[in-house]
Protein backbone atom coordinates (compact mmCIF):
# COMPACT_ATOMS: atom_id res chain seq x y z
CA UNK A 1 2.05 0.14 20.08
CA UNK A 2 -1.65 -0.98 19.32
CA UNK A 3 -4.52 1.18 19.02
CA UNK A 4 -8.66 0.36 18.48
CA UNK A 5 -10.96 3.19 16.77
CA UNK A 6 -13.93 2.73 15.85
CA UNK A 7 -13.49 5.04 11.86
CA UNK A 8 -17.15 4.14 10.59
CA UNK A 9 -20.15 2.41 11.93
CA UNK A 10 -19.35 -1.28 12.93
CA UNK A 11 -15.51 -0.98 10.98
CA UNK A 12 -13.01 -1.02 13.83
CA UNK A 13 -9.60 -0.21 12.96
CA UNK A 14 -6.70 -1.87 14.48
CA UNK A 15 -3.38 -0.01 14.41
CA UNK A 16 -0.07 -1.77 15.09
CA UNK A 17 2.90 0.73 15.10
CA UNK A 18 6.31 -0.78 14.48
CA UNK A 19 9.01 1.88 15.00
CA UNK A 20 11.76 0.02 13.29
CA UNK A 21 9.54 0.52 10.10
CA UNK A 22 8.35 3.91 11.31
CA UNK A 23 5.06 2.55 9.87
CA UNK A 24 1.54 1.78 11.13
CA UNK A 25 0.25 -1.51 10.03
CA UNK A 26 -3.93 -1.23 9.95
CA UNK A 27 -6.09 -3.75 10.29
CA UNK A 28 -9.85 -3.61 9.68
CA UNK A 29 -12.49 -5.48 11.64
CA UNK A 30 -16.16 -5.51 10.50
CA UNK A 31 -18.32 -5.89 13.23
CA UNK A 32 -21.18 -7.89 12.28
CA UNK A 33 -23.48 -10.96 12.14
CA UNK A 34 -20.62 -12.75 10.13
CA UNK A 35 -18.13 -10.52 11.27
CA UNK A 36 -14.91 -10.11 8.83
CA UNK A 37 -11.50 -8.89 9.39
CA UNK A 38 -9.98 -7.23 6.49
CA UNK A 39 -5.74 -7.78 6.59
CA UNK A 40 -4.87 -10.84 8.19
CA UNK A 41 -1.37 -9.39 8.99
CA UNK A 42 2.06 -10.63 9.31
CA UNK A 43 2.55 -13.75 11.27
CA UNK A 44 4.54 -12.25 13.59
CA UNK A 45 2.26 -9.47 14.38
CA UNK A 46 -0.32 -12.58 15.10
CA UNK A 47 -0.72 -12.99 19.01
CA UNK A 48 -0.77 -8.84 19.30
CA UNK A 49 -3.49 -8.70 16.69
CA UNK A 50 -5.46 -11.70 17.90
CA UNK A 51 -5.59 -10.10 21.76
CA UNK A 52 -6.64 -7.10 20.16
CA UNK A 53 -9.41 -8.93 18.45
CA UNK A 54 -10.69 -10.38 21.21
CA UNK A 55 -11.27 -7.10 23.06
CA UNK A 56 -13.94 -6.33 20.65
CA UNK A 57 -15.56 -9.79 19.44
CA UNK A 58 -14.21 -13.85 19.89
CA UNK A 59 -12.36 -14.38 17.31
CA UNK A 60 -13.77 -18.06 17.09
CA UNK A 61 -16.67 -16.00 15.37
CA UNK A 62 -15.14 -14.80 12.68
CA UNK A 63 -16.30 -15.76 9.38
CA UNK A 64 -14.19 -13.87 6.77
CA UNK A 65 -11.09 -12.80 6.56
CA UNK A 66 -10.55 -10.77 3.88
CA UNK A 67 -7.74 -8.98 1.93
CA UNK A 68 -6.73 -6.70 -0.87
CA UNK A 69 -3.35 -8.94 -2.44
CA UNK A 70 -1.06 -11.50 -1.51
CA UNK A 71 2.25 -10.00 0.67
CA UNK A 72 2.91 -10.78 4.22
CA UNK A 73 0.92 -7.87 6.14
CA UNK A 74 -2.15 -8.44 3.89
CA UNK A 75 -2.35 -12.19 4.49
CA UNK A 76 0.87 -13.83 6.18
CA UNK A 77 -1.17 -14.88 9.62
CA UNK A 78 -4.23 -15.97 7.40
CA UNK A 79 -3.80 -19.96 8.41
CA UNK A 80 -3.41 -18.82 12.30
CA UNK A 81 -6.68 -16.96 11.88
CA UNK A 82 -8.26 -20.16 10.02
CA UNK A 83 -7.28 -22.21 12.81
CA UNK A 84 -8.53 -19.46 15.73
CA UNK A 85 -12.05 -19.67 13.46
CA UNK A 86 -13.02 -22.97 12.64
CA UNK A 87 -15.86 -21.56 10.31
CA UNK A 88 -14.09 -18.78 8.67
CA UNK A 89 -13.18 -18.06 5.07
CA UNK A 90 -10.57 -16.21 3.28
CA UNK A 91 -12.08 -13.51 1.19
CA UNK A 92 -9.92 -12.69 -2.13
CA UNK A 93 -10.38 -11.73 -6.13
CA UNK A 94 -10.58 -14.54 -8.52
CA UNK A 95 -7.05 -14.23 -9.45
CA UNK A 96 -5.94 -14.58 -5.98
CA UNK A 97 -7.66 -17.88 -5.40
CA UNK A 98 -6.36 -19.34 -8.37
CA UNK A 99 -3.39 -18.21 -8.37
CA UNK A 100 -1.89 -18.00 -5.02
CA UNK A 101 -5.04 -19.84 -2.35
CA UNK A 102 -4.92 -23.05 -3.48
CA UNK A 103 -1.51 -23.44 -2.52
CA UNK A 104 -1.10 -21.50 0.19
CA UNK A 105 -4.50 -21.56 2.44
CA UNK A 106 -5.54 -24.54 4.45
CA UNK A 107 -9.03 -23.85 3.47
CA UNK A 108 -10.59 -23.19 0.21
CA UNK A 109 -11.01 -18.89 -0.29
CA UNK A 110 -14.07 -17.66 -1.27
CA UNK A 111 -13.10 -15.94 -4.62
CA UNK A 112 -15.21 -12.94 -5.99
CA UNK A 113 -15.71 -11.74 -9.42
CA UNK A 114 -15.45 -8.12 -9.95
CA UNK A 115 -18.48 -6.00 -8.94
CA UNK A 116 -19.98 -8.67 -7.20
CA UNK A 117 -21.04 -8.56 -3.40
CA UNK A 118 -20.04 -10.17 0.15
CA UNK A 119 -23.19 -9.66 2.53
CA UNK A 120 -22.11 -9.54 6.47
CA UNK A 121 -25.65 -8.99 7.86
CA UNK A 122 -26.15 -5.11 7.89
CA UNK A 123 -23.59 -3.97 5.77
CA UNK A 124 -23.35 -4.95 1.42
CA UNK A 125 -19.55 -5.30 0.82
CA UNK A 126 -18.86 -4.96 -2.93
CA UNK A 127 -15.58 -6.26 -4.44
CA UNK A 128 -13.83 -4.25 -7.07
CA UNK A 129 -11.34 -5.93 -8.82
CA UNK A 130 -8.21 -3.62 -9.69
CA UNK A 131 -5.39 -5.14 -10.85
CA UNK A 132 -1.67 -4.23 -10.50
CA UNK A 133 -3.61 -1.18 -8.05
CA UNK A 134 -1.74 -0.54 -6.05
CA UNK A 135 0.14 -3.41 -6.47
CA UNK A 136 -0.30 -7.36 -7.68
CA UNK A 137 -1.87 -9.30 -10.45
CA UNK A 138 -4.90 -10.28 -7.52
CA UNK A 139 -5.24 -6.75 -6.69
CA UNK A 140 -8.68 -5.88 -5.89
CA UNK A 141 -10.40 -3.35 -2.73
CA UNK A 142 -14.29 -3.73 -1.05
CA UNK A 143 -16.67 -0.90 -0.57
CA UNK A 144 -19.15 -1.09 2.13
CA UNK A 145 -22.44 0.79 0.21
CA UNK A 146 -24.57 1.76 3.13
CA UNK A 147 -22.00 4.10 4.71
CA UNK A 148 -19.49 4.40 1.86
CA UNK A 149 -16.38 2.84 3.27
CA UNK A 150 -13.80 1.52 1.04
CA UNK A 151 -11.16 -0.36 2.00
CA UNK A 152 -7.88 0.72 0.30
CA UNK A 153 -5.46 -1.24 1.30
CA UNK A 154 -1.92 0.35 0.25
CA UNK A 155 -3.78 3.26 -1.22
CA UNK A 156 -2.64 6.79 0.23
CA UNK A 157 0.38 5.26 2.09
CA UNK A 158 1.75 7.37 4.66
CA UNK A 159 5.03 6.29 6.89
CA UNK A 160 5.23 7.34 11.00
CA UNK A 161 2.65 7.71 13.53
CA UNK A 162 -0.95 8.99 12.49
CA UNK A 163 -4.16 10.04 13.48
CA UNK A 164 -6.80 6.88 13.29
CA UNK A 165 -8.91 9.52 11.14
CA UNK A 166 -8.30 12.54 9.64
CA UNK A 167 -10.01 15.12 7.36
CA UNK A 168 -6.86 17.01 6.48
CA UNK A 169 -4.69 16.59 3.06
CA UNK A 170 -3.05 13.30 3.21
CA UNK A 171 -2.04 13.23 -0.32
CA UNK A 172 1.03 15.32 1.04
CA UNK A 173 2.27 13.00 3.71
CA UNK A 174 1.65 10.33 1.18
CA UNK A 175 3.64 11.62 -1.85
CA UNK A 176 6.85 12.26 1.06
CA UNK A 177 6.18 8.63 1.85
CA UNK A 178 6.51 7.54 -1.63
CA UNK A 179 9.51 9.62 -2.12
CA UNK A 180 11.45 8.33 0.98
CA UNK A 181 10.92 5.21 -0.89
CA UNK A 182 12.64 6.01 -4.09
CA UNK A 183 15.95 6.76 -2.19
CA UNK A 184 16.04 2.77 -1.13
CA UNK A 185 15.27 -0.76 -2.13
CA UNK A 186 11.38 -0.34 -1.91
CA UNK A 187 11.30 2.55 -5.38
CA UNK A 188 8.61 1.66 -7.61
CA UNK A 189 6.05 1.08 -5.09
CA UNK A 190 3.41 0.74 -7.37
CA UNK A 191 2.79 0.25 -11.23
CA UNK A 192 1.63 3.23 -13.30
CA UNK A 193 -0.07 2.16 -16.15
CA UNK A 194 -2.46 2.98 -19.09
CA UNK A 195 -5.18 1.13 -17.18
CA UNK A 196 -4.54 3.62 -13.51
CA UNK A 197 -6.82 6.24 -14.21
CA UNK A 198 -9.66 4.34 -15.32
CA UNK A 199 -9.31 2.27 -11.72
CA UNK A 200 -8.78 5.60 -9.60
CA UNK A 201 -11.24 7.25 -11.53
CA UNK A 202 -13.97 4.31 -10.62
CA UNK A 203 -13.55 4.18 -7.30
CA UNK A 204 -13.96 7.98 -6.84
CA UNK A 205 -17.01 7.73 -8.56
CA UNK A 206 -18.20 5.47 -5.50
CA UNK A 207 -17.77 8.98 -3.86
CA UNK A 208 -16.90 6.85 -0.91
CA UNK A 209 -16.90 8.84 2.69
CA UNK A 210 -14.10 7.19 4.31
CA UNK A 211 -10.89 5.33 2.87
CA UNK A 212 -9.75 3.34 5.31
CA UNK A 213 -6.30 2.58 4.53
CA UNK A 214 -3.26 0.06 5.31
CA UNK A 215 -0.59 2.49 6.77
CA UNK A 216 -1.43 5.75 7.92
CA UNK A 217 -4.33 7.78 8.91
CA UNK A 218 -7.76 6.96 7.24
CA UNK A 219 -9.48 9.85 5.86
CA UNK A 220 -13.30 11.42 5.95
CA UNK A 221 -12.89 14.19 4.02
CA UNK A 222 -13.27 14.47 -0.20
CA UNK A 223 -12.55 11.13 -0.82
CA UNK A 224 -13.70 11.63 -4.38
CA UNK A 225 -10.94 14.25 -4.97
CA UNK A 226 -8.59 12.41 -3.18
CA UNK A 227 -9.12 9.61 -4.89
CA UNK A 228 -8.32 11.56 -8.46
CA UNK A 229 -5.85 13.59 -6.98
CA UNK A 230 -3.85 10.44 -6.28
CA UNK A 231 -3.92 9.53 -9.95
CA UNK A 232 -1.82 12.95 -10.43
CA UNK A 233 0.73 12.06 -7.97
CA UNK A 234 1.08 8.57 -9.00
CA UNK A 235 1.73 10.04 -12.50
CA UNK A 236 4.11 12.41 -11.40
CA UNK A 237 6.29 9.81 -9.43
CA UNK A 238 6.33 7.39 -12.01
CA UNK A 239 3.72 8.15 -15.06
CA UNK A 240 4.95 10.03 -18.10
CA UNK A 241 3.89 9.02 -21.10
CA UNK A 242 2.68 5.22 -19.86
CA UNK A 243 3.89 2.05 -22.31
């Protein structure tokens, strides 16, 4: 089950439902004069997301392909998309070209330093470095500064079908997300350290007006509040007093 939206001014969102997961897998494509698509995906989900890509721009244009850490839906079809786009470049943090691009791409990655910016043409996309948030050592999300959206990647998680934008509570749907999780193999979904609130904190101070997320709906409502709210539930699932 695929589905296109456009959720913010030249940022096309690219849902792939997989009902054995009972999770949407998003995909973010910035259309542009070097146009970048933000979660590679899993390999397997490749040929779906490629046709889908092609409905909207060639994907031979492509000249970024950008992502939040290194795990399969994030970046597992990167080297199929490198291949597609002859002139395209993975887009990572520092950490995650040193530590896992150099290996694993068949191109160099472009790596960014914290707070500094990837220019598409129109749109300023700065790269905020944010370790072990919401998961991984590379860690890191980009805000688009013109209209304010960030891209989240596991952020606000939410399993089953979803709207491709909502301005309702998602925080809710979220935290019963994380919860299903605890009962199984996947508990501890993310970190909660001394260093969380400072991160969440940051990037609500972007007061960003959409988060467009990996799985579930993205949201155009109070993304500020949202964004510190989360810290509370975070805390609550797996906080206390952190080490």
């Amino acid at each position: 089950m695929v589905n296109v939206s456009e959720i913010a001014p030249d940022v096309y969102r690219i849902s792939i439902f997989v009902p054995d997961f009972n999770l949407q897998f998003n995909h973010f494509l910035i259309k542009d004069d070097e146009p970048m698509l933000y979660h590679a995906g899993m390999k397997q989900m490749f040929p779906v997301l490629l046709e889908a890509v092609s409905k909207i721009i060639s994907p031979s244009k492509l000249m970024w392909i950008g992502f939040s850490h290194f795990e399969v839906d994030e970046c597992g079809a990167l080297n199929e998309w490198l291949q597609v786009a002859p002139n395209a470049t993975a887009v990572c943090s520092e950490v995650g070209a040193m530590v896992n691009m150099g290996d694993f791409a068949i191109r160099p990655a472009h790596a960014m330093a914290d707070n500094t910016v990837l220019n598409t043409g129109k749109h300023n996309y700065r790269f905020i470095k944010t370790p072990h948030l919401p998961h991984g050592w590379d860690a890191g999300v980009m805000f688009e500064e013109t209209n304010g959206t960030l891209l989240c990647s596991d952020l606000f998680h939410q399993n089953g079908p979803a709207d491709d934008i909502t301005d309702k509570d998602i925080l809710g749907s979220h935290k019963s997300s994380l919860l299903d999780y605890e009962k199984g193999p996947l508990m501890e979904y993310a970190p909660y350290t001394t260093r969380t609130p400072k991160l969440l904190y940051s990037l609500a101070d972007l007061k960003p007006k959409t988060l467009a997320t990996m799985h579930g709906s993205s949201f155009n409502g109070d993304c500020s509040k949202a964004l510190r709210d989360l810290n509370i539930v975070m805390k609550d699932l797996w906080g206390g007093e952190p080490n």
